[in-house]
N, C-alpha and C. Protein backbone atom coordinates (compact mmCIF):
# COMPACT_ATOMS: atom_id res chain seq x y z
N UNK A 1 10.96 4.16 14.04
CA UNK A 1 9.80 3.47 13.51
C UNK A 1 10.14 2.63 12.29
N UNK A 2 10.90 3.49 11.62
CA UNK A 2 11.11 2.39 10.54
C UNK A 2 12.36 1.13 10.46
N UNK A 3 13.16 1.56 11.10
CA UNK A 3 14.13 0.14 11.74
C UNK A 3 13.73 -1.27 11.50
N UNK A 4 12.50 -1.58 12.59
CA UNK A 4 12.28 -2.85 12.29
C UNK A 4 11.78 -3.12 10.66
N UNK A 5 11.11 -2.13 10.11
CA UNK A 5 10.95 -2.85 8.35
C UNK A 5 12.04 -2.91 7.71
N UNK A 6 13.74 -2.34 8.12
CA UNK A 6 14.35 -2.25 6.89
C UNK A 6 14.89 -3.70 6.98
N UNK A 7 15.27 -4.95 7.80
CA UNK A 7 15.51 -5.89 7.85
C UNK A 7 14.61 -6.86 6.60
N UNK A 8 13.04 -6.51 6.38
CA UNK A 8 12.41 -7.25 5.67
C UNK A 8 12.65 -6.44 4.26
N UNK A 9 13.02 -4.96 4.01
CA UNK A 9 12.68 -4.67 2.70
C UNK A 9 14.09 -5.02 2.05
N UNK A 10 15.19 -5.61 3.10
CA UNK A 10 16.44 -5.77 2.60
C UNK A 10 16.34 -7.32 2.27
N UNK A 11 15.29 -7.97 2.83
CA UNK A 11 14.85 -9.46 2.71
C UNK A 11 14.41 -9.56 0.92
N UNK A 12 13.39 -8.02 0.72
CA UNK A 12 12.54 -8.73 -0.35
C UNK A 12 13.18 -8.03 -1.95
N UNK A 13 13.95 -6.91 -1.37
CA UNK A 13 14.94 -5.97 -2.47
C UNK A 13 15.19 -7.01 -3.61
N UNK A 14 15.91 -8.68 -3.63
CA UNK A 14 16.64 -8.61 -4.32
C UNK A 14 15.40 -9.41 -5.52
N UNK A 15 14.14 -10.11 -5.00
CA UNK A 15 13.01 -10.38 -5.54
C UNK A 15 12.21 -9.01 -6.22
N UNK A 16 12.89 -8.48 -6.03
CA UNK A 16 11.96 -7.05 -6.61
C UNK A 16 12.88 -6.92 -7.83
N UNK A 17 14.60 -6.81 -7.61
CA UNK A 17 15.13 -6.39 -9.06
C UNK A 17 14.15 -6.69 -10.81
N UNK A 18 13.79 -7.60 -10.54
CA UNK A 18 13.42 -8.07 -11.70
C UNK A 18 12.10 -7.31 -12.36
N UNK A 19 11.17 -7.02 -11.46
CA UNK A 19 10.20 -6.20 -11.40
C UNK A 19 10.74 -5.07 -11.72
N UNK A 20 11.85 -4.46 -10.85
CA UNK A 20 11.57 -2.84 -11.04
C UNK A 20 12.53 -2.96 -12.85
N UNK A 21 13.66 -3.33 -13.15
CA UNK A 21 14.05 -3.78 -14.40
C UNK A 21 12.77 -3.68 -15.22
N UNK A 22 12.05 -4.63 -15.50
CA UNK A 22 10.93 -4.28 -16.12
C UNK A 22 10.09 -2.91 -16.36
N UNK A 23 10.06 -2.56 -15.13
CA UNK A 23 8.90 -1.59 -14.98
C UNK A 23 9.74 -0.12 -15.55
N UNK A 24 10.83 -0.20 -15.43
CA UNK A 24 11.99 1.00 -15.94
C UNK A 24 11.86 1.11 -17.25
N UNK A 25 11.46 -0.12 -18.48
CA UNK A 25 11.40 -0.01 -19.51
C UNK A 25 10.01 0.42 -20.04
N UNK A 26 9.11 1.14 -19.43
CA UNK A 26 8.06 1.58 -19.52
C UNK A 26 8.35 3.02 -19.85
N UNK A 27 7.61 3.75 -21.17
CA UNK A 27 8.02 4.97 -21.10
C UNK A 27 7.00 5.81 -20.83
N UNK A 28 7.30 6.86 -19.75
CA UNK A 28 6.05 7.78 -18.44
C UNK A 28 5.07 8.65 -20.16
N UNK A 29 5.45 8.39 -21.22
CA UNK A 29 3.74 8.66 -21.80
C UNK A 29 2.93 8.27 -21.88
N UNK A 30 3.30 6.59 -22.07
CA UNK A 30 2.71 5.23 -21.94
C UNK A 30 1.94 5.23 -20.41
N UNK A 31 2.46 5.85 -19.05
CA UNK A 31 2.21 5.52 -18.44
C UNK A 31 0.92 6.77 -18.00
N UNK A 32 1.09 7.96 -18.73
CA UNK A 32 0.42 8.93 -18.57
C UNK A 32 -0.76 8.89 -19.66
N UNK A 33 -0.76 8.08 -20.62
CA UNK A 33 -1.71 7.94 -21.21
C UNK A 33 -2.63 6.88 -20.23
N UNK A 34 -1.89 5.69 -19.52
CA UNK A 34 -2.69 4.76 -18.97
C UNK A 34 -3.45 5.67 -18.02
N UNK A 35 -3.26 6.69 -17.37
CA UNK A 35 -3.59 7.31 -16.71
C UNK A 35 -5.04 8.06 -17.04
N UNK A 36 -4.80 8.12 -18.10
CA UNK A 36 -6.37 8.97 -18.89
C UNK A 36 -6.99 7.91 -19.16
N UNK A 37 -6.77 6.63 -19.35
CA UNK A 37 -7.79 5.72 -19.78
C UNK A 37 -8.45 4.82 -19.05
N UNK A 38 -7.82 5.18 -17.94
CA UNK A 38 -8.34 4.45 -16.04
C UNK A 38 -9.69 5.58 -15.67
N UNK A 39 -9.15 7.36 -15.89
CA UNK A 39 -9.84 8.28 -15.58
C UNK A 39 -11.43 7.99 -16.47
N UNK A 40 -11.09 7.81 -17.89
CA UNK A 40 -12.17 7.62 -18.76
C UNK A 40 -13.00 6.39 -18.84
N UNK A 41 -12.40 5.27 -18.15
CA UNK A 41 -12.80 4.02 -17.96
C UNK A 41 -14.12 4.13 -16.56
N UNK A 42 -13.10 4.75 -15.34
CA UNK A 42 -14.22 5.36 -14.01
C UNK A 42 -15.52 5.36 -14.51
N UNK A 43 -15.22 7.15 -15.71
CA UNK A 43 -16.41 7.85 -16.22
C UNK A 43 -17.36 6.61 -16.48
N UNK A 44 -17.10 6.12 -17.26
CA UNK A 44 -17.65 5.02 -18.27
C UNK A 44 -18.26 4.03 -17.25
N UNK A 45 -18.02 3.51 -16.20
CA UNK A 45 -18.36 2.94 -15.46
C UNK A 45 -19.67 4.02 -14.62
N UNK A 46 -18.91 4.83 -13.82
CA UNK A 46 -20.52 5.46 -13.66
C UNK A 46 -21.24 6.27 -14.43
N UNK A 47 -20.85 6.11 -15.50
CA UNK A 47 -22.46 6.41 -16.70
C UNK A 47 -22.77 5.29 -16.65
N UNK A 48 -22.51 4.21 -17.08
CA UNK A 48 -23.06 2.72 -17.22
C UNK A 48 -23.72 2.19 -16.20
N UNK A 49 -23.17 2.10 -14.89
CA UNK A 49 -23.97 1.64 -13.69
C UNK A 49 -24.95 2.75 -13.31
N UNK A 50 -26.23 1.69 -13.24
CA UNK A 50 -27.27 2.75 -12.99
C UNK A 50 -27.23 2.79 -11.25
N UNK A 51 -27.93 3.86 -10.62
CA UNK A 51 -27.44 4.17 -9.11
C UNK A 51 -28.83 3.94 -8.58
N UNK A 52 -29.35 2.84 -8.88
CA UNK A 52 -30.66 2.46 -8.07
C UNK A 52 -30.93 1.57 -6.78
N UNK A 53 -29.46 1.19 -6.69
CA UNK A 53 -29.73 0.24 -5.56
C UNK A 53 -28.04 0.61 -4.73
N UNK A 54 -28.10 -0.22 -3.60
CA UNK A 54 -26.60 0.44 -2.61
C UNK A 54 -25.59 -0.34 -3.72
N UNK A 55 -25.56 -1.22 -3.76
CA UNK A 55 -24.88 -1.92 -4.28
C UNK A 55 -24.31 -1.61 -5.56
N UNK A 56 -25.18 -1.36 -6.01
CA UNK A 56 -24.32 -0.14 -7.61
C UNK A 56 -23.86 1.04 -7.34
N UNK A 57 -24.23 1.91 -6.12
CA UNK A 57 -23.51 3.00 -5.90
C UNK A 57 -22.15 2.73 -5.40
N UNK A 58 -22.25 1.11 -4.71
CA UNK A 58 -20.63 1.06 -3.93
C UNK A 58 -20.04 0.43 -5.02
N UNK A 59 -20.70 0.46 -6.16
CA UNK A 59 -19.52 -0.16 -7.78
C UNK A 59 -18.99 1.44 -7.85
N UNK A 60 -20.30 1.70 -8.33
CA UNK A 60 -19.59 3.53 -8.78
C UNK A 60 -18.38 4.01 -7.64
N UNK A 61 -18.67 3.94 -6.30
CA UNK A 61 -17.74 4.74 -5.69
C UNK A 61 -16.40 3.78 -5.55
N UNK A 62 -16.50 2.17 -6.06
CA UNK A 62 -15.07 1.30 -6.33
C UNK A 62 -14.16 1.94 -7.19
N UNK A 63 -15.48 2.61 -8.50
CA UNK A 63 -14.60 2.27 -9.37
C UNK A 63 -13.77 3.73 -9.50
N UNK A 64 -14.21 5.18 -8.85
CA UNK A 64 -13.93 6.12 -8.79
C UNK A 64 -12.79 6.04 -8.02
N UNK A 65 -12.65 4.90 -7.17
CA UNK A 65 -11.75 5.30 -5.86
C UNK A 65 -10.07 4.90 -6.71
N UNK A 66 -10.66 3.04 -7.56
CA UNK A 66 -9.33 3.02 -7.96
C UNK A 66 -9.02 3.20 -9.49
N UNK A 67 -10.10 3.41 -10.42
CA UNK A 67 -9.74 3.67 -11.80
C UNK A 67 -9.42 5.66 -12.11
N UNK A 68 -10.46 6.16 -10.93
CA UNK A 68 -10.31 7.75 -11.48
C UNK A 68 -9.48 7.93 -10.46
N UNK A 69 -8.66 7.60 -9.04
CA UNK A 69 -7.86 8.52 -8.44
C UNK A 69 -6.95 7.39 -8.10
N UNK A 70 -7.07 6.28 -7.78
CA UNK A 70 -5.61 5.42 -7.45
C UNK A 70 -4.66 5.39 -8.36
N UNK A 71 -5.42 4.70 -9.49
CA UNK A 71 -4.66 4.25 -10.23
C UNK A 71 -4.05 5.83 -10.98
N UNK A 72 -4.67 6.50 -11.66
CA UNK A 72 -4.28 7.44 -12.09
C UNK A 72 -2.72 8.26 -11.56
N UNK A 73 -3.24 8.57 -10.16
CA UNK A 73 -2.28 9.07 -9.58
C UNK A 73 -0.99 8.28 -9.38
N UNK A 74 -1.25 7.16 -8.95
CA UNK A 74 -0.04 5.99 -9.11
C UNK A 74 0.54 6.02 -10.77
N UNK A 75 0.20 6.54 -12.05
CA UNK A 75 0.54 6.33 -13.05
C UNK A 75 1.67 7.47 -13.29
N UNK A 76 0.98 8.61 -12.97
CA UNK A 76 1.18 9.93 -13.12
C UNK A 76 2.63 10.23 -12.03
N UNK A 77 2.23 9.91 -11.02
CA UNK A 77 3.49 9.46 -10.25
C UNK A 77 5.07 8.80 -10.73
N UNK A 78 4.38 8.19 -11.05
CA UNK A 78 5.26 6.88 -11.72
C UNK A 78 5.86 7.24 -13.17
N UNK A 79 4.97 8.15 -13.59
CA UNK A 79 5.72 9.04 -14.73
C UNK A 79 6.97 9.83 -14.64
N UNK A 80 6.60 10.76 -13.56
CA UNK A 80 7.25 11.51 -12.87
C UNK A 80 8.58 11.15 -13.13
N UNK A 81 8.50 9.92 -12.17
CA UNK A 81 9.98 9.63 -11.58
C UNK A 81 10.50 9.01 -12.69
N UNK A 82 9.99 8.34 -13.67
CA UNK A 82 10.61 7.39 -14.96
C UNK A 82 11.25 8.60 -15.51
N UNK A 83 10.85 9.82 -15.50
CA UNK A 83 11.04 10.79 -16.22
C UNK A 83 12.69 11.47 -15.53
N UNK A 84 12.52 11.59 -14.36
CA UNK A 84 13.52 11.83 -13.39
C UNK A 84 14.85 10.65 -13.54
N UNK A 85 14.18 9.67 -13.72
CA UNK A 85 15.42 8.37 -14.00
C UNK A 85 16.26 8.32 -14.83
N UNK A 86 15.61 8.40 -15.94
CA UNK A 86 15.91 7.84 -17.06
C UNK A 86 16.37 9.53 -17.89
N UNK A 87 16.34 10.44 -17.21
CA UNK A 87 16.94 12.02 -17.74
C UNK A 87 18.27 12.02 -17.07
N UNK A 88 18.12 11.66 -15.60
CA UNK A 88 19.26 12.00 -14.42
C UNK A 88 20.32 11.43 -14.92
């Protein structure tokens, strides 16, 4: 299954160096703090949006989906391994 993608991720690898370079100089407290302030940002969003109509409930459940669990977890993640990197 994965065969046919490794031809393209070997295509886009060398456009990425520069990115991941960057993103290595990030340090995972920085990134674990961003993590609490996406979670507290969510909150803040559905206290603020009032839930009277569909349309503000599908803000609230946007903003839960990517400020309190995407992003977070992608941060926290991403801690992880900076942590794993940059120790190893």
């Amino acid at each position: 299954e994965a065969l046919p993608l490794l031809p393209k991720i070997v295509e886009i690898a060398p456009g990425a160096l520069p990115l991941l370079g960057a993103a290595i100089q990030i340090s995972p407290g920085t990134l674990q703090a961003a993590a609490l302030a996406s979670v507290l940002a969510a909150a803040a969003g559905v206290y603020i949006i009032p839930d009277e109509t569909t349309v503000q409930i599908a803000a609230q459940t946007l903003l839960v989906g990517g400020l309190g669990v995407a992003a977070p977890a992608a941060s926290i993640i991403g801690a992880g391994i900076l942590t794993k990197i940059t120790k190893g």
